[in-house]
PDB file of N, CA and C in Angstrom:
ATOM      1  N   UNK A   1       0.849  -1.163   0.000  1.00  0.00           N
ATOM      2  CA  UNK A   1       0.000   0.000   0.000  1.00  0.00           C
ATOM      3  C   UNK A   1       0.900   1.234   0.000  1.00  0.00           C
ATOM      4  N   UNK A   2       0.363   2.056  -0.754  1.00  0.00           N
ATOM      5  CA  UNK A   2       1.060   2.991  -1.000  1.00  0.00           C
ATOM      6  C   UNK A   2       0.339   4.804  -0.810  1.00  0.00           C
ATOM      7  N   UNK A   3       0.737   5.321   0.060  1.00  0.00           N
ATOM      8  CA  UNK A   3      -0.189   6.714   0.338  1.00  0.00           C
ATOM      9  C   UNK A   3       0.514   7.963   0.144  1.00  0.00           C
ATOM     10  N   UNK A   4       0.262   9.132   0.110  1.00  0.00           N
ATOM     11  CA  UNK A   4       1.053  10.171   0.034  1.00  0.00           C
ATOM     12  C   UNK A   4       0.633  11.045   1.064  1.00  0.00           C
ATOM     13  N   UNK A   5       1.284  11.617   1.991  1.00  0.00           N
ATOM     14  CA  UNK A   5       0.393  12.385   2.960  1.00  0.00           C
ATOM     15  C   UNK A   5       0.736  13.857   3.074  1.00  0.00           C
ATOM     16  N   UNK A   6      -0.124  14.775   3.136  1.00  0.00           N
ATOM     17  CA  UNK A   6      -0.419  16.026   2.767  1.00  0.00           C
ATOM     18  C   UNK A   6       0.122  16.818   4.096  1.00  0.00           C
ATOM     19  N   UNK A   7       1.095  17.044   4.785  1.00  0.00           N
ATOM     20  CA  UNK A   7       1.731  17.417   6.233  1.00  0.00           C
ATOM     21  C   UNK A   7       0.737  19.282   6.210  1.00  0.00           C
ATOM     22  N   UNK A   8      -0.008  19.389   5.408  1.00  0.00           N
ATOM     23  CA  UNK A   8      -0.808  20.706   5.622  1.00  0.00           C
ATOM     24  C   UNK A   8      -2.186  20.027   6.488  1.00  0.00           C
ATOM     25  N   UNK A   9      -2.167  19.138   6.164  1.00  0.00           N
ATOM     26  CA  UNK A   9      -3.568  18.629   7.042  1.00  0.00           C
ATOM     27  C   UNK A   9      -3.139  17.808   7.833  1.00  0.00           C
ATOM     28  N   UNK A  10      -4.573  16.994   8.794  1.00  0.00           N
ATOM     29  CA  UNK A  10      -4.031  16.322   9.761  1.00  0.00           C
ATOM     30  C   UNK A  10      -3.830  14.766   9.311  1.00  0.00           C
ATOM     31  N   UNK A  11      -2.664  13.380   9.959  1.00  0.00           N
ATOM     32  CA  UNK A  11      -2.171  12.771   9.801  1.00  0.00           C
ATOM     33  C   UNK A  11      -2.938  12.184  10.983  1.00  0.00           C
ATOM     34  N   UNK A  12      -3.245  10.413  10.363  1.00  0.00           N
ATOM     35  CA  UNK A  12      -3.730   9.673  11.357  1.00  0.00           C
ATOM     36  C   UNK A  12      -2.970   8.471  11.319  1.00  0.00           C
ATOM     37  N   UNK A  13      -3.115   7.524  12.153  1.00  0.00           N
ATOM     38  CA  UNK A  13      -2.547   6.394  11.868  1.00  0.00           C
ATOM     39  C   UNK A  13      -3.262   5.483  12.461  1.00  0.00           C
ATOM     40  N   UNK A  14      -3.082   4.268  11.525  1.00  0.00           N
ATOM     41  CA  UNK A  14      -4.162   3.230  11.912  1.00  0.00           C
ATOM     42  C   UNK A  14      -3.484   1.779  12.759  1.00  0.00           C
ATOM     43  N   UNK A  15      -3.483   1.566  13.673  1.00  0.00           N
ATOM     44  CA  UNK A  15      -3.124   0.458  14.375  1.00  0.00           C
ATOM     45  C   UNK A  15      -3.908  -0.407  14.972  1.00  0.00           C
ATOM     46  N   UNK A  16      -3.440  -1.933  14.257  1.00  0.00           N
ATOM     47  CA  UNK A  16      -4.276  -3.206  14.313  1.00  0.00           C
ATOM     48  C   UNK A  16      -4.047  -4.117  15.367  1.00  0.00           C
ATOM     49  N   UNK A  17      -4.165  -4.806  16.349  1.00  0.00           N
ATOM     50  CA  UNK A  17      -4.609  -5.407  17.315  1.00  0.00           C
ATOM     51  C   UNK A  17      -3.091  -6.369  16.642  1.00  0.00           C
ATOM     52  N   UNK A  18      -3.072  -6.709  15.658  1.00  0.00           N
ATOM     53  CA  UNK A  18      -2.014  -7.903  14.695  1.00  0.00           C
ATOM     54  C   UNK A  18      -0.897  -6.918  14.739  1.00  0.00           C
ATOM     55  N   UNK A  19      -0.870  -5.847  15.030  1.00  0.00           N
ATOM     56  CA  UNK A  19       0.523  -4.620  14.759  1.00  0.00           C
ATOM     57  C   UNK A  19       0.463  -3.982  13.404  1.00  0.00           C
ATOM     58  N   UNK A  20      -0.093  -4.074  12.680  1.00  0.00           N
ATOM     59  CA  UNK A  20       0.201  -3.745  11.210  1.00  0.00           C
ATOM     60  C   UNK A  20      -0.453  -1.946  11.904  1.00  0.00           C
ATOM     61  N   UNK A  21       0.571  -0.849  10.800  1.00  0.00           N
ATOM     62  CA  UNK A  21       0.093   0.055  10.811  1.00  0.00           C
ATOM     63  C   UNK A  21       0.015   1.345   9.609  1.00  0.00           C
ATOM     64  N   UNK A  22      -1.119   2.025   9.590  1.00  0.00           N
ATOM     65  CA  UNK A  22      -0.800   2.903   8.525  1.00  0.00           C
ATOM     66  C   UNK A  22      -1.459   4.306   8.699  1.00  0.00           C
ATOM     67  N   UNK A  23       0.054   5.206   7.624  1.00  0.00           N
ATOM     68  CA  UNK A  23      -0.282   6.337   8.278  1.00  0.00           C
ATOM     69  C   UNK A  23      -1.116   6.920   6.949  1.00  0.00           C
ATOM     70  N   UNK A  24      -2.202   7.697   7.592  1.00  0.00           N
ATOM     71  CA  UNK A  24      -2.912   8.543   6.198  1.00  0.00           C
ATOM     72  C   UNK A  24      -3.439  10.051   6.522  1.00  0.00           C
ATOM     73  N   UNK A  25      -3.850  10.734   5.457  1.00  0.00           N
ATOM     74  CA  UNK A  25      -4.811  11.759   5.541  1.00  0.00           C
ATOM     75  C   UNK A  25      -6.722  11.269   6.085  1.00  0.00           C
ATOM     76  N   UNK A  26      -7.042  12.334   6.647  1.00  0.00           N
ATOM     77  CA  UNK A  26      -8.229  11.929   6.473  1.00  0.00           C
ATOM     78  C   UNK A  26      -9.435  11.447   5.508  1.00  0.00           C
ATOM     79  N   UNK A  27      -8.923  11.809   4.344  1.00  0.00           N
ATOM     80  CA  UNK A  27     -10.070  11.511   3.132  1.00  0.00           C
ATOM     81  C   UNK A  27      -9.108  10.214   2.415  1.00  0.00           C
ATOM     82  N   UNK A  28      -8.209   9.482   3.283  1.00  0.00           N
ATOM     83  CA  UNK A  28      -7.773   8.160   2.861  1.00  0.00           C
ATOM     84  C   UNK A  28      -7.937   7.434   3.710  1.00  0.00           C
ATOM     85  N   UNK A  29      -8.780   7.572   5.131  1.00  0.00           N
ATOM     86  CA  UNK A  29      -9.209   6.509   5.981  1.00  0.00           C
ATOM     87  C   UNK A  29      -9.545   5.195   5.133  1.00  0.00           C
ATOM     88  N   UNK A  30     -10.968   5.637   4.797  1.00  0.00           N
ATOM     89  CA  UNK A  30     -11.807   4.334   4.024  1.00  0.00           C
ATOM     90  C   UNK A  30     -10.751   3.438   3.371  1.00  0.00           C
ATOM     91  N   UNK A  31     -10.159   3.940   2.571  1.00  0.00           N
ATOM     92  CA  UNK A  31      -9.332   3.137   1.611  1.00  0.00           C
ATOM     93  C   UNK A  31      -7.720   2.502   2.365  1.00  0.00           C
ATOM     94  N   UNK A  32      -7.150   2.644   3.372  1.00  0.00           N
ATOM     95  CA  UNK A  32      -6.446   2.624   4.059  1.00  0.00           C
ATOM     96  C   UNK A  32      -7.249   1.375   5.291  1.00  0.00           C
ATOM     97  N   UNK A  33      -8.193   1.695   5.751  1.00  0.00           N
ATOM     98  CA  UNK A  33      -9.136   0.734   6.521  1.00  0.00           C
ATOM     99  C   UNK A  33      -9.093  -0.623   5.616  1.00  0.00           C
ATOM    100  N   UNK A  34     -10.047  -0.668   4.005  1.00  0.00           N
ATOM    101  CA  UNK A  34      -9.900  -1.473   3.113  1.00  0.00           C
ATOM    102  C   UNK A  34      -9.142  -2.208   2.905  1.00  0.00           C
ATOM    103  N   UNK A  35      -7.774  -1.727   3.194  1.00  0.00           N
ATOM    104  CA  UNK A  35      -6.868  -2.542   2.738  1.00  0.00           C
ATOM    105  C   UNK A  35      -6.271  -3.196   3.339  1.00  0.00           C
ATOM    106  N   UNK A  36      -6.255  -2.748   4.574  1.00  0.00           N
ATOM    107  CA  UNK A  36      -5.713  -3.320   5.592  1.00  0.00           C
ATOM    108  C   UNK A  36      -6.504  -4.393   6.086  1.00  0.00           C
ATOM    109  N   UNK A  37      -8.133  -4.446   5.996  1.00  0.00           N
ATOM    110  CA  UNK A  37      -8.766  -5.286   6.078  1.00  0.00           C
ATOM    111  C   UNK A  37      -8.847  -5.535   7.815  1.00  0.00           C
ATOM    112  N   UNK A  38      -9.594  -4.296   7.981  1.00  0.00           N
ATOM    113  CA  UNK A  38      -9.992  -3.656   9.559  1.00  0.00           C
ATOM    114  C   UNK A  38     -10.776  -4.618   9.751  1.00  0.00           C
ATOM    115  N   UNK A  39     -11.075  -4.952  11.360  1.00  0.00           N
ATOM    116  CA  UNK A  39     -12.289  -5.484  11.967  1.00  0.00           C
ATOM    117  C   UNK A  39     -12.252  -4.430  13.115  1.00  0.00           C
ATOM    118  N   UNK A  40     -13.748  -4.536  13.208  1.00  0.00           N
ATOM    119  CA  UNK A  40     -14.438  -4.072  13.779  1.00  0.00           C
ATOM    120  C   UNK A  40     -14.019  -4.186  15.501  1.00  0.00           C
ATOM    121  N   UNK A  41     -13.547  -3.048  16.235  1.00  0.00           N
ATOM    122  CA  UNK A  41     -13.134  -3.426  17.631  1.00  0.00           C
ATOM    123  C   UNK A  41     -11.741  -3.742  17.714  1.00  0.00           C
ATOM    124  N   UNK A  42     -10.890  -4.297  16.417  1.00  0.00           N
ATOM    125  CA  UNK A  42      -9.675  -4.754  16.513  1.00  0.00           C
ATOM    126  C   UNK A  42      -9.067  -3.794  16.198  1.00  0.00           C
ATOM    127  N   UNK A  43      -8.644  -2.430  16.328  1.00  0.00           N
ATOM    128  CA  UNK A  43      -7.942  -1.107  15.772  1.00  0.00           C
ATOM    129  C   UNK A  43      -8.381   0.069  16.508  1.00  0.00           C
ATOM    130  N   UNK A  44      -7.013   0.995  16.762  1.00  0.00           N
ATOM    131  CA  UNK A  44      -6.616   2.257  16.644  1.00  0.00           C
ATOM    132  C   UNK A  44      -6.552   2.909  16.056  1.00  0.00           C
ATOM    133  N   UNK A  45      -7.521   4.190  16.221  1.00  0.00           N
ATOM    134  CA  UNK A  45      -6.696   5.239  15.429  1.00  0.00           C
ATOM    135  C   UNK A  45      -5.783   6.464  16.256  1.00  0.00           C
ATOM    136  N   UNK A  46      -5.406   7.183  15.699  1.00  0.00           N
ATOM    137  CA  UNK A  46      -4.278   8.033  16.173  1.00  0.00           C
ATOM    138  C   UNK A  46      -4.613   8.994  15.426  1.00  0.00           C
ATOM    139  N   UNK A  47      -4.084  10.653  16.035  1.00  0.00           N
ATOM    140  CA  UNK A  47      -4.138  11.750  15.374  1.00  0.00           C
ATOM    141  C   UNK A  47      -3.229  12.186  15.647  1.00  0.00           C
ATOM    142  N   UNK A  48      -2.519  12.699  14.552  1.00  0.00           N
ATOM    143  CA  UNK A  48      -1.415  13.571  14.859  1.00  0.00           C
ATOM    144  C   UNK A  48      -1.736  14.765  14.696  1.00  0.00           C
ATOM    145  N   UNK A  49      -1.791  16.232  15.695  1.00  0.00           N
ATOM    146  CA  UNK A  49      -1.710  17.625  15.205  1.00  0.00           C
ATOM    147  C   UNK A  49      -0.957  18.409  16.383  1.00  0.00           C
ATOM    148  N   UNK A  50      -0.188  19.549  15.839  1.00  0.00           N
ATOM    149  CA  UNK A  50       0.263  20.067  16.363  1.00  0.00           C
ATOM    150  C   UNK A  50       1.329  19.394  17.518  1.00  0.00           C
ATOM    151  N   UNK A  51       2.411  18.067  16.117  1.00  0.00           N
ATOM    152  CA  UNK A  51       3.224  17.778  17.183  1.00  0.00           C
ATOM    153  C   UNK A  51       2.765  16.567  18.360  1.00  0.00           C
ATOM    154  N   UNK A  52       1.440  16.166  18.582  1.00  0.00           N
ATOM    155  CA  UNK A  52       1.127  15.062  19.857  1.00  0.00           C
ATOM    156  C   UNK A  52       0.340  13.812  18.826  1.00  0.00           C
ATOM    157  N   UNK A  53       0.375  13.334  19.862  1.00  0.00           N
ATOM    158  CA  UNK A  53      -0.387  11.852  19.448  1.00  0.00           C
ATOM    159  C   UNK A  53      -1.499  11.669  19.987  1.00  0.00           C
ATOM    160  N   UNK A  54      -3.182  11.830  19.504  1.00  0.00           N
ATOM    161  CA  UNK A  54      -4.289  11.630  20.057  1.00  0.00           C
ATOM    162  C   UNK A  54      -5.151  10.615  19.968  1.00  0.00           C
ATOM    163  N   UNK A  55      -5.569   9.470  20.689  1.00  0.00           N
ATOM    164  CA  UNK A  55      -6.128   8.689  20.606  1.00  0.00           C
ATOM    165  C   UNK A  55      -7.612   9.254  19.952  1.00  0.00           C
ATOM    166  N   UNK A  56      -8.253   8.843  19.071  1.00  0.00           N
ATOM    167  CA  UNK A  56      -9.268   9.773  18.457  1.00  0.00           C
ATOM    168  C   UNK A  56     -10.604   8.879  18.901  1.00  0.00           C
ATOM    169  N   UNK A  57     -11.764   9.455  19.802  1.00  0.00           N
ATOM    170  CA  UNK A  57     -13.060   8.880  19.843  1.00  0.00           C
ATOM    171  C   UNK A  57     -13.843   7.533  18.803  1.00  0.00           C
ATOM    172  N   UNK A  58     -14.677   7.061  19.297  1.00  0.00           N
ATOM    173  CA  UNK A  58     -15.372   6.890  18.105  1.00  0.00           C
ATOM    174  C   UNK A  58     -16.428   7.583  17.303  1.00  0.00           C
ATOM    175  N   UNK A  59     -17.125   8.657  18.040  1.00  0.00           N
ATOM    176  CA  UNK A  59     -17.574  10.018  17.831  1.00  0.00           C
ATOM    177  C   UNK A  59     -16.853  10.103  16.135  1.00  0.00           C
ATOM    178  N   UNK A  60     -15.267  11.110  16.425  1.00  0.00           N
ATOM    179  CA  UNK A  60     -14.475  11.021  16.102  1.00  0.00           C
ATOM    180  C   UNK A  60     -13.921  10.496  14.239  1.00  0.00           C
ATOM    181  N   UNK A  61     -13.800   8.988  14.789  1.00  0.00           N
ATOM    182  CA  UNK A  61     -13.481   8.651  13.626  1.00  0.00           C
ATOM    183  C   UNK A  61     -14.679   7.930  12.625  1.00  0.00           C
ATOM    184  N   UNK A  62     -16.082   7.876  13.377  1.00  0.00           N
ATOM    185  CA  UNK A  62     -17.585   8.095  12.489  1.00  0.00           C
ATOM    186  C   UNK A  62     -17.646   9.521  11.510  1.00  0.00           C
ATOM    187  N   UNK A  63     -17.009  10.868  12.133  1.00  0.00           N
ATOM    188  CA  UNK A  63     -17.021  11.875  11.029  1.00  0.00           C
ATOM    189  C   UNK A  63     -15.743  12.103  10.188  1.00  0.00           C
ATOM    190  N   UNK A  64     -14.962  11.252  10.685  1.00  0.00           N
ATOM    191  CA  UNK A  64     -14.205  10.880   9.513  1.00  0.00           C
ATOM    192  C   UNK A  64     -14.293  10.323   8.562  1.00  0.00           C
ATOM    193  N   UNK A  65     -14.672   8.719   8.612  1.00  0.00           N
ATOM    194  CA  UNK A  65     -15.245   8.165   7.693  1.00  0.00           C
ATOM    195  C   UNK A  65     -16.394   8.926   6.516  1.00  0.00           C
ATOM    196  N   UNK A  66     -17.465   9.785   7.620  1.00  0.00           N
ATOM    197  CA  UNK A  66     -18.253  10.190   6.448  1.00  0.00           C
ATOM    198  C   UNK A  66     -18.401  11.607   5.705  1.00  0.00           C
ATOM    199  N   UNK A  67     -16.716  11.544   5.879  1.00  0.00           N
ATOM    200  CA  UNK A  67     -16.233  13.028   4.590  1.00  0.00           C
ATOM    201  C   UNK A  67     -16.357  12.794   3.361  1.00  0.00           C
ATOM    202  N   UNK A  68     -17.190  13.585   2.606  1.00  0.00           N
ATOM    203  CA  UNK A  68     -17.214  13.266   1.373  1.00  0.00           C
ATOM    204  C   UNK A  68     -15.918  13.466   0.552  1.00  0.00           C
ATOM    205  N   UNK A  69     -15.478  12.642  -0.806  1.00  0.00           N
ATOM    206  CA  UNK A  69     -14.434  12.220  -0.951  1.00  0.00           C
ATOM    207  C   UNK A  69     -14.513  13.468  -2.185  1.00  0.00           C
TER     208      UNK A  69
END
């Protein structure tokens, strides 16, 4: 998998219960989730801004997912 990430916006990263991890923009969740071949309950996400590392809600990463692309 291959991503390009935009350091003007924010950077997430996805971490799997198995260790596998990946870092993306927000309007590359979905496809980044996909590929990795997420389950449900088994994953992290992470936010990076301003420098820290934020464990992100599920609030959260529900309005992530439904950014239009």
């Amino acid at each position: 998998m291959k991503t390009e990430i935009n350091n003007s916006m924010r950077v997430l990263m996805i971490y799997t219960s198995t260790a596998k991890q990946c870092f993306c923009n927000p309007q590359d969740l979905k496809r980044c989730m996909a590929e990795m071949r997420v389950t449900e309950g088994y994953y992290t996400v992470y936010e990076f801004w301003n420098g820290k590392q934020k464990k992100l809600s599920k609030k959260a990463i529900n309005e992530f997912l439904n950014l239009k692309n």
